[in-house]
PDB file of N, CA and C in Angstrom:
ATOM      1  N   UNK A   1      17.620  31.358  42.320  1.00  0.00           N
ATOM      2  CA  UNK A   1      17.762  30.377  41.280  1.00  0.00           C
ATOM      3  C   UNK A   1      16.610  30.562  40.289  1.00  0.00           C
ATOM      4  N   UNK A   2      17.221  30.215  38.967  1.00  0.00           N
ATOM      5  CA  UNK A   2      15.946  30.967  37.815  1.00  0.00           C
ATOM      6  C   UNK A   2      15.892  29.377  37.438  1.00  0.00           C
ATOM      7  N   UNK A   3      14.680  29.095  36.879  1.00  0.00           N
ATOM      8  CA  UNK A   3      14.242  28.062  36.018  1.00  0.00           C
ATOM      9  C   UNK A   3      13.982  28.207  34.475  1.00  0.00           C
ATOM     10  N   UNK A   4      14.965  28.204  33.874  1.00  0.00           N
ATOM     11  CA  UNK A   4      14.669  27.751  32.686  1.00  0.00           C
ATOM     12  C   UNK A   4      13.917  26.728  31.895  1.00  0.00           C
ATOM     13  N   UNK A   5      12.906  26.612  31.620  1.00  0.00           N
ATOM     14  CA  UNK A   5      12.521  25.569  31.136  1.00  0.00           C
ATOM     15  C   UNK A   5      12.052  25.608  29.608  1.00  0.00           C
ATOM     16  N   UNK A   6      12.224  25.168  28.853  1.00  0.00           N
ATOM     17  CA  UNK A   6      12.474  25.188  27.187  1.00  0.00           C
ATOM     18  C   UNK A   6      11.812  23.677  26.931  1.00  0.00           C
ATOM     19  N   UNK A   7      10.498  23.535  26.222  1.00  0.00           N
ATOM     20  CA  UNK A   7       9.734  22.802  25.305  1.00  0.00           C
ATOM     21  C   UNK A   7      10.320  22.515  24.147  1.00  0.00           C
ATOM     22  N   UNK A   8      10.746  21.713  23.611  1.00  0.00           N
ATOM     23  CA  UNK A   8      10.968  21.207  22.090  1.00  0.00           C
ATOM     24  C   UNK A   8      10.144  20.675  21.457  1.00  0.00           C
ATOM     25  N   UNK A   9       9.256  20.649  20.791  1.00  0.00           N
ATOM     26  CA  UNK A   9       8.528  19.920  19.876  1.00  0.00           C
ATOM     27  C   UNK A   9       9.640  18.610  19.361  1.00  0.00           C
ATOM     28  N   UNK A  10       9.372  17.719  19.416  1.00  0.00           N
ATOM     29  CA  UNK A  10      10.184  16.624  18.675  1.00  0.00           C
ATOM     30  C   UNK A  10       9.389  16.495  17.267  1.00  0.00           C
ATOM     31  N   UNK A  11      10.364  16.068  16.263  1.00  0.00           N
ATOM     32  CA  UNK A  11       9.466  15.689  14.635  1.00  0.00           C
ATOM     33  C   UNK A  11       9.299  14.191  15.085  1.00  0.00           C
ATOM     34  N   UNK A  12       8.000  13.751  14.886  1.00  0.00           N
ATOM     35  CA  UNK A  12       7.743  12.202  14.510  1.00  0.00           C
ATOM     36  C   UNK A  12       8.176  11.693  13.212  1.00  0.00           C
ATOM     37  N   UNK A  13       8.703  10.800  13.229  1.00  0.00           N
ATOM     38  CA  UNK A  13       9.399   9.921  11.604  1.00  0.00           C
ATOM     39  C   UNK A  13       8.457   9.819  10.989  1.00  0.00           C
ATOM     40  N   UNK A  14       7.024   9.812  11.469  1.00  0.00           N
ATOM     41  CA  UNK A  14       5.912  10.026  10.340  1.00  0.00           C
ATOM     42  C   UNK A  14       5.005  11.125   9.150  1.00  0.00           C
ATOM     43  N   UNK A  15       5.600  12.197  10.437  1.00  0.00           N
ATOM     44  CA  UNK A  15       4.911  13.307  10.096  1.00  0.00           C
ATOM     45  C   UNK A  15       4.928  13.891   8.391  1.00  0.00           C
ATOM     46  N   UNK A  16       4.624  14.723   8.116  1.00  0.00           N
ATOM     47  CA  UNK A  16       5.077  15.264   7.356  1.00  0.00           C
ATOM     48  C   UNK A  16       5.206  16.707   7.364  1.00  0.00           C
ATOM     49  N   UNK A  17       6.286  17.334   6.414  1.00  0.00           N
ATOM     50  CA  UNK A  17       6.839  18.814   7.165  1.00  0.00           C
ATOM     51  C   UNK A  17       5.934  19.940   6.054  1.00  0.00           C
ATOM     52  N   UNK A  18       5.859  18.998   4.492  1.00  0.00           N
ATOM     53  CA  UNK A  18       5.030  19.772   3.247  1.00  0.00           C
ATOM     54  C   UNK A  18       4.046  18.915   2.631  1.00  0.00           C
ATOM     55  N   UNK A  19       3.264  19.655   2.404  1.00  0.00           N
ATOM     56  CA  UNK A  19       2.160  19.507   1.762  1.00  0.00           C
ATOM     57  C   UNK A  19       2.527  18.205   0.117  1.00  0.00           C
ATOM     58  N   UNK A  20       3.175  18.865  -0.641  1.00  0.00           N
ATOM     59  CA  UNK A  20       4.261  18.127  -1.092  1.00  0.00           C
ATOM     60  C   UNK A  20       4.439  16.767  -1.241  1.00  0.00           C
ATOM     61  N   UNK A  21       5.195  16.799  -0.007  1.00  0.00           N
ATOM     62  CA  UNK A  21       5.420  15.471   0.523  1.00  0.00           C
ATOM     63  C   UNK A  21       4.593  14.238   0.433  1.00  0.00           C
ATOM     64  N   UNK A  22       3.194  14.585   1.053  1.00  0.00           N
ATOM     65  CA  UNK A  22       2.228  14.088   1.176  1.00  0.00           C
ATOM     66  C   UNK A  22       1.471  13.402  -0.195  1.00  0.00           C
ATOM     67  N   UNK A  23       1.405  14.541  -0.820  1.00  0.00           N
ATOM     68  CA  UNK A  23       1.435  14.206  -2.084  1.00  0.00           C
ATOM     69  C   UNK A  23       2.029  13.109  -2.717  1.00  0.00           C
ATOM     70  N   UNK A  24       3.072  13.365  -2.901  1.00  0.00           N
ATOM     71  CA  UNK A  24       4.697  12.136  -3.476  1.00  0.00           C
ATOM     72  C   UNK A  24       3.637  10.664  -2.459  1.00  0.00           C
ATOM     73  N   UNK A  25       3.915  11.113  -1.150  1.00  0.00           N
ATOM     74  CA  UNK A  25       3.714   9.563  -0.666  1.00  0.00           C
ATOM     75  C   UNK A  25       2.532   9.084  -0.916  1.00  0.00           C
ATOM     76  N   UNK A  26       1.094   9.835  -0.668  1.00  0.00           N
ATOM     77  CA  UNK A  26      -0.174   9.616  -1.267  1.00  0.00           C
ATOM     78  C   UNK A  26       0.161   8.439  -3.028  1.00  0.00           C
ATOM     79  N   UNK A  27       0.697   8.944  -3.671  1.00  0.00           N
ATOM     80  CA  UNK A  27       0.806   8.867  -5.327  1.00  0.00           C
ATOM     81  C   UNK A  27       1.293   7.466  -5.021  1.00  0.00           C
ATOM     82  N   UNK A  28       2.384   7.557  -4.150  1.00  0.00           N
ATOM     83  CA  UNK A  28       3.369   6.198  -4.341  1.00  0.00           C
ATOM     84  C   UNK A  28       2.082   4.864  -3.635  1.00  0.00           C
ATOM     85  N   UNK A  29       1.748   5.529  -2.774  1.00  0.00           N
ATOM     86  CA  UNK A  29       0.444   4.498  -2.166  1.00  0.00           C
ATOM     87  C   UNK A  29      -0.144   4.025  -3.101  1.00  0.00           C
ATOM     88  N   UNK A  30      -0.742   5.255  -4.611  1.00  0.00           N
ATOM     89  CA  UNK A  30      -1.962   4.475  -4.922  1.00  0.00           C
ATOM     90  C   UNK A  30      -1.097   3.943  -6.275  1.00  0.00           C
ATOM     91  N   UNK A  31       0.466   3.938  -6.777  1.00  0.00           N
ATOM     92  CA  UNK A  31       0.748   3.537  -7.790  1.00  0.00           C
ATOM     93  C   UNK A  31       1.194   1.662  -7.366  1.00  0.00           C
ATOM     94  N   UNK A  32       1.536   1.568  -5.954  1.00  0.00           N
ATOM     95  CA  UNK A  32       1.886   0.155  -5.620  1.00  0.00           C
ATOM     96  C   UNK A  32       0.165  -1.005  -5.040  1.00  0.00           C
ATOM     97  N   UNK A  33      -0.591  -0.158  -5.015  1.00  0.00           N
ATOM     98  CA  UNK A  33      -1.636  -0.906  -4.848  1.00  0.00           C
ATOM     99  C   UNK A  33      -1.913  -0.808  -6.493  1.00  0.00           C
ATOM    100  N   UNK A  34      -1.738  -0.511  -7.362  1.00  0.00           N
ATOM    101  CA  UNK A  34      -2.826  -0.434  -8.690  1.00  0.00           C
ATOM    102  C   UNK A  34      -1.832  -1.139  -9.053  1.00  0.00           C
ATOM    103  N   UNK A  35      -0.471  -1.379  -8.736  1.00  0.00           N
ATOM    104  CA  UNK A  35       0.546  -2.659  -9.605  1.00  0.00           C
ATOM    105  C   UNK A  35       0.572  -3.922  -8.321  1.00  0.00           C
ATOM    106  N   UNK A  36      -0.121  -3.814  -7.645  1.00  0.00           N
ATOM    107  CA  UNK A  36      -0.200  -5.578  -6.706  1.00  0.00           C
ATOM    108  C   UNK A  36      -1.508  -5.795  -7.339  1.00  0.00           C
ATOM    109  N   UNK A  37      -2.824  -5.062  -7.399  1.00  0.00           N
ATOM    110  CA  UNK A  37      -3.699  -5.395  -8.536  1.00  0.00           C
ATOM    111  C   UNK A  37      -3.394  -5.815  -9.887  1.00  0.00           C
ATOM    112  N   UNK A  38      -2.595  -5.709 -10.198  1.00  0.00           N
ATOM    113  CA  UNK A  38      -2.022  -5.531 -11.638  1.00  0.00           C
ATOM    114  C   UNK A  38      -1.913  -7.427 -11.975  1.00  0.00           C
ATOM    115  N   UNK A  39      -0.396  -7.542 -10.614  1.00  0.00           N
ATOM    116  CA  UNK A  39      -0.245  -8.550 -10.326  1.00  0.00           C
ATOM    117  C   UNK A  39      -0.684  -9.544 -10.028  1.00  0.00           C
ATOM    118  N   UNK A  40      -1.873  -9.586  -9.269  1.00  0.00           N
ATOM    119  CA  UNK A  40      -2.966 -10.565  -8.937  1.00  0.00           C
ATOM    120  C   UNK A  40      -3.623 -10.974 -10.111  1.00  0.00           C
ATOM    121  N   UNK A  41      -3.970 -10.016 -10.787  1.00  0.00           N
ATOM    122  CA  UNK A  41      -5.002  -9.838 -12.468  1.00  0.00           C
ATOM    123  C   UNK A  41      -4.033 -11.113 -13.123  1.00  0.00           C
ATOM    124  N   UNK A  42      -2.903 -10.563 -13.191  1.00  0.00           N
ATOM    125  CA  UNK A  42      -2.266 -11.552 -14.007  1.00  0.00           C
ATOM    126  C   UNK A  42      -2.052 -12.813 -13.906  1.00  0.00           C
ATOM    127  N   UNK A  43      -1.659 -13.116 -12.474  1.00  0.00           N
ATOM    128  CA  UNK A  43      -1.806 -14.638 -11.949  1.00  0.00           C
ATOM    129  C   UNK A  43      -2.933 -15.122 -12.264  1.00  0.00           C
ATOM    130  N   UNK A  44      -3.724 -14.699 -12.181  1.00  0.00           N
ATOM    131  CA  UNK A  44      -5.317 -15.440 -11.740  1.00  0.00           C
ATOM    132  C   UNK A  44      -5.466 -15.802 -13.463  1.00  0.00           C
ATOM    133  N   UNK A  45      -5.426 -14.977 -14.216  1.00  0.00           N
ATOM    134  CA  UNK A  45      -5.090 -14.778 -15.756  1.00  0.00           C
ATOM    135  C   UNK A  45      -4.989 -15.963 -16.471  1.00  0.00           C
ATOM    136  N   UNK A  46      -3.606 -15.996 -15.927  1.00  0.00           N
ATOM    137  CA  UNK A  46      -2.524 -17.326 -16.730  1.00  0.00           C
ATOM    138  C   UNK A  46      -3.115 -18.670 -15.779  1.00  0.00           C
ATOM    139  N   UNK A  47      -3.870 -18.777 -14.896  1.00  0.00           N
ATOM    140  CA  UNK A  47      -4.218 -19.687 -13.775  1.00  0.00           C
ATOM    141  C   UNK A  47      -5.735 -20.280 -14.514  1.00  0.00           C
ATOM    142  N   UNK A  48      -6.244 -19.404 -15.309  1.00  0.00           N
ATOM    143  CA  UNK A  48      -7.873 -19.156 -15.672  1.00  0.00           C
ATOM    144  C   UNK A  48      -8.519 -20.465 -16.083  1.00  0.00           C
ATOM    145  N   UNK A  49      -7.205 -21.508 -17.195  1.00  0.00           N
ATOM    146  CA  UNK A  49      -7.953 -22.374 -17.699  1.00  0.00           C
ATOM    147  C   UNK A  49      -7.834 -24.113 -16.452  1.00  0.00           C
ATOM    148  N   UNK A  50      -6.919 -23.636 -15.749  1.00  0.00           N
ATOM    149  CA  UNK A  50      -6.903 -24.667 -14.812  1.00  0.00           C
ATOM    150  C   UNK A  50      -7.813 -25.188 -14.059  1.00  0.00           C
ATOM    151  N   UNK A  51      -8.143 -26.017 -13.973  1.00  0.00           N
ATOM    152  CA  UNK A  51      -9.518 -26.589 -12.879  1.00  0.00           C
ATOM    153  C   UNK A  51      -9.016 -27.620 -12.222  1.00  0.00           C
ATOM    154  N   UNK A  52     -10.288 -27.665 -10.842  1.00  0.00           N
ATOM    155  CA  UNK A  52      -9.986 -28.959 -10.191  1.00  0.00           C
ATOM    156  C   UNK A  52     -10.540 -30.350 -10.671  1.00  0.00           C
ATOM    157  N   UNK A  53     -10.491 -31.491  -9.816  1.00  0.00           N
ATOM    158  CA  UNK A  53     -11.465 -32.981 -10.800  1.00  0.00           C
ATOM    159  C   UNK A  53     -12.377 -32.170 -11.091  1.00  0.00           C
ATOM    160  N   UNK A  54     -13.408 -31.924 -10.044  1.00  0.00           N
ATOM    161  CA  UNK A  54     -14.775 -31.704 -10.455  1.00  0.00           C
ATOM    162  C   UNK A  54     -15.525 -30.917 -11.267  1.00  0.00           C
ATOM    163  N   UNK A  55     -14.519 -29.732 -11.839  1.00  0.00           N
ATOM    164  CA  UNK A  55     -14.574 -28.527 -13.032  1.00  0.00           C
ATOM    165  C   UNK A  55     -14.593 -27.498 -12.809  1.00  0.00           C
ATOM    166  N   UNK A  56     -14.456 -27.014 -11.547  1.00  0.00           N
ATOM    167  CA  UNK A  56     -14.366 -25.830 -10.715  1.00  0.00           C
ATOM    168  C   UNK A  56     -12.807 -24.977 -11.228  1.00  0.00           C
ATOM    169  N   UNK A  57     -12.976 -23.775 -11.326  1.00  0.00           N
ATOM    170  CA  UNK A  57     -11.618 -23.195 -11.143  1.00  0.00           C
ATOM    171  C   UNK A  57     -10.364 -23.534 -10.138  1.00  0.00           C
ATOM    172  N   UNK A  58      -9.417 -23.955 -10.556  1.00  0.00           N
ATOM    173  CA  UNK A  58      -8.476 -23.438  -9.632  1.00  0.00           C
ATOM    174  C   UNK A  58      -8.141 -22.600  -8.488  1.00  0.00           C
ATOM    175  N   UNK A  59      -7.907 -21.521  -9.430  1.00  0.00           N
ATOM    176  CA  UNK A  59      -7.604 -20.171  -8.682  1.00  0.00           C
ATOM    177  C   UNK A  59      -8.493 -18.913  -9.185  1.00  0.00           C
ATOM    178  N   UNK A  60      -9.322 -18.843  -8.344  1.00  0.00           N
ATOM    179  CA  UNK A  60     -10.354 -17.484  -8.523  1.00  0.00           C
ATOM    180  C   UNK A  60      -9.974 -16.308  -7.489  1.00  0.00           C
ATOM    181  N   UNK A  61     -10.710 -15.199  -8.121  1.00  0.00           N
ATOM    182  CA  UNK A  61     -10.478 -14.090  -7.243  1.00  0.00           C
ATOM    183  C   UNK A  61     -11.484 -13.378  -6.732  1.00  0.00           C
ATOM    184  N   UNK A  62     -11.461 -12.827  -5.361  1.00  0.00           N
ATOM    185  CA  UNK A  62     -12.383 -12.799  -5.021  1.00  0.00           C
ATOM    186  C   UNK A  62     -12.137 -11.556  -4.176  1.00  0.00           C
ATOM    187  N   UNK A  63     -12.981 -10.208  -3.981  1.00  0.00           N
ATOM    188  CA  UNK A  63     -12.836  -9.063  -3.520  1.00  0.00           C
ATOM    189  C   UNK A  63     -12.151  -8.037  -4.493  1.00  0.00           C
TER     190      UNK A  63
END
């Protein structure tokens, strides 16, 4: 009796196969963080002249 035995590497759903790739997803990372910044900027923005009783801002940002 012979034993065959055969290894497959499986692909992880994470991996990536090109260089490429990495790229594209890198880009898309830093174009949806620089538009949720974007977004925050703007709230806080239109929020700016609001205060509480005591004269404090509203809504500040912080980090």
């Amino acid at each position: 009796m012979t034993e065959d035995t055969r290894i497959t590497d499986l692909r992880q759903p994470h991996s990536v196969d090109d260089p490429l790739t990495e790229i594209a997803r890198e880009g898309a990372r830093r174009m949806l963080a620089a538009a949720l910044r974007a977004e925050a900027d703007a709230f806080v923005a239109d929020l700016a002249e609001d205060r509480l009783p005591d004269g404090r801002r509203r809504v500040v940002r912080h980090g």
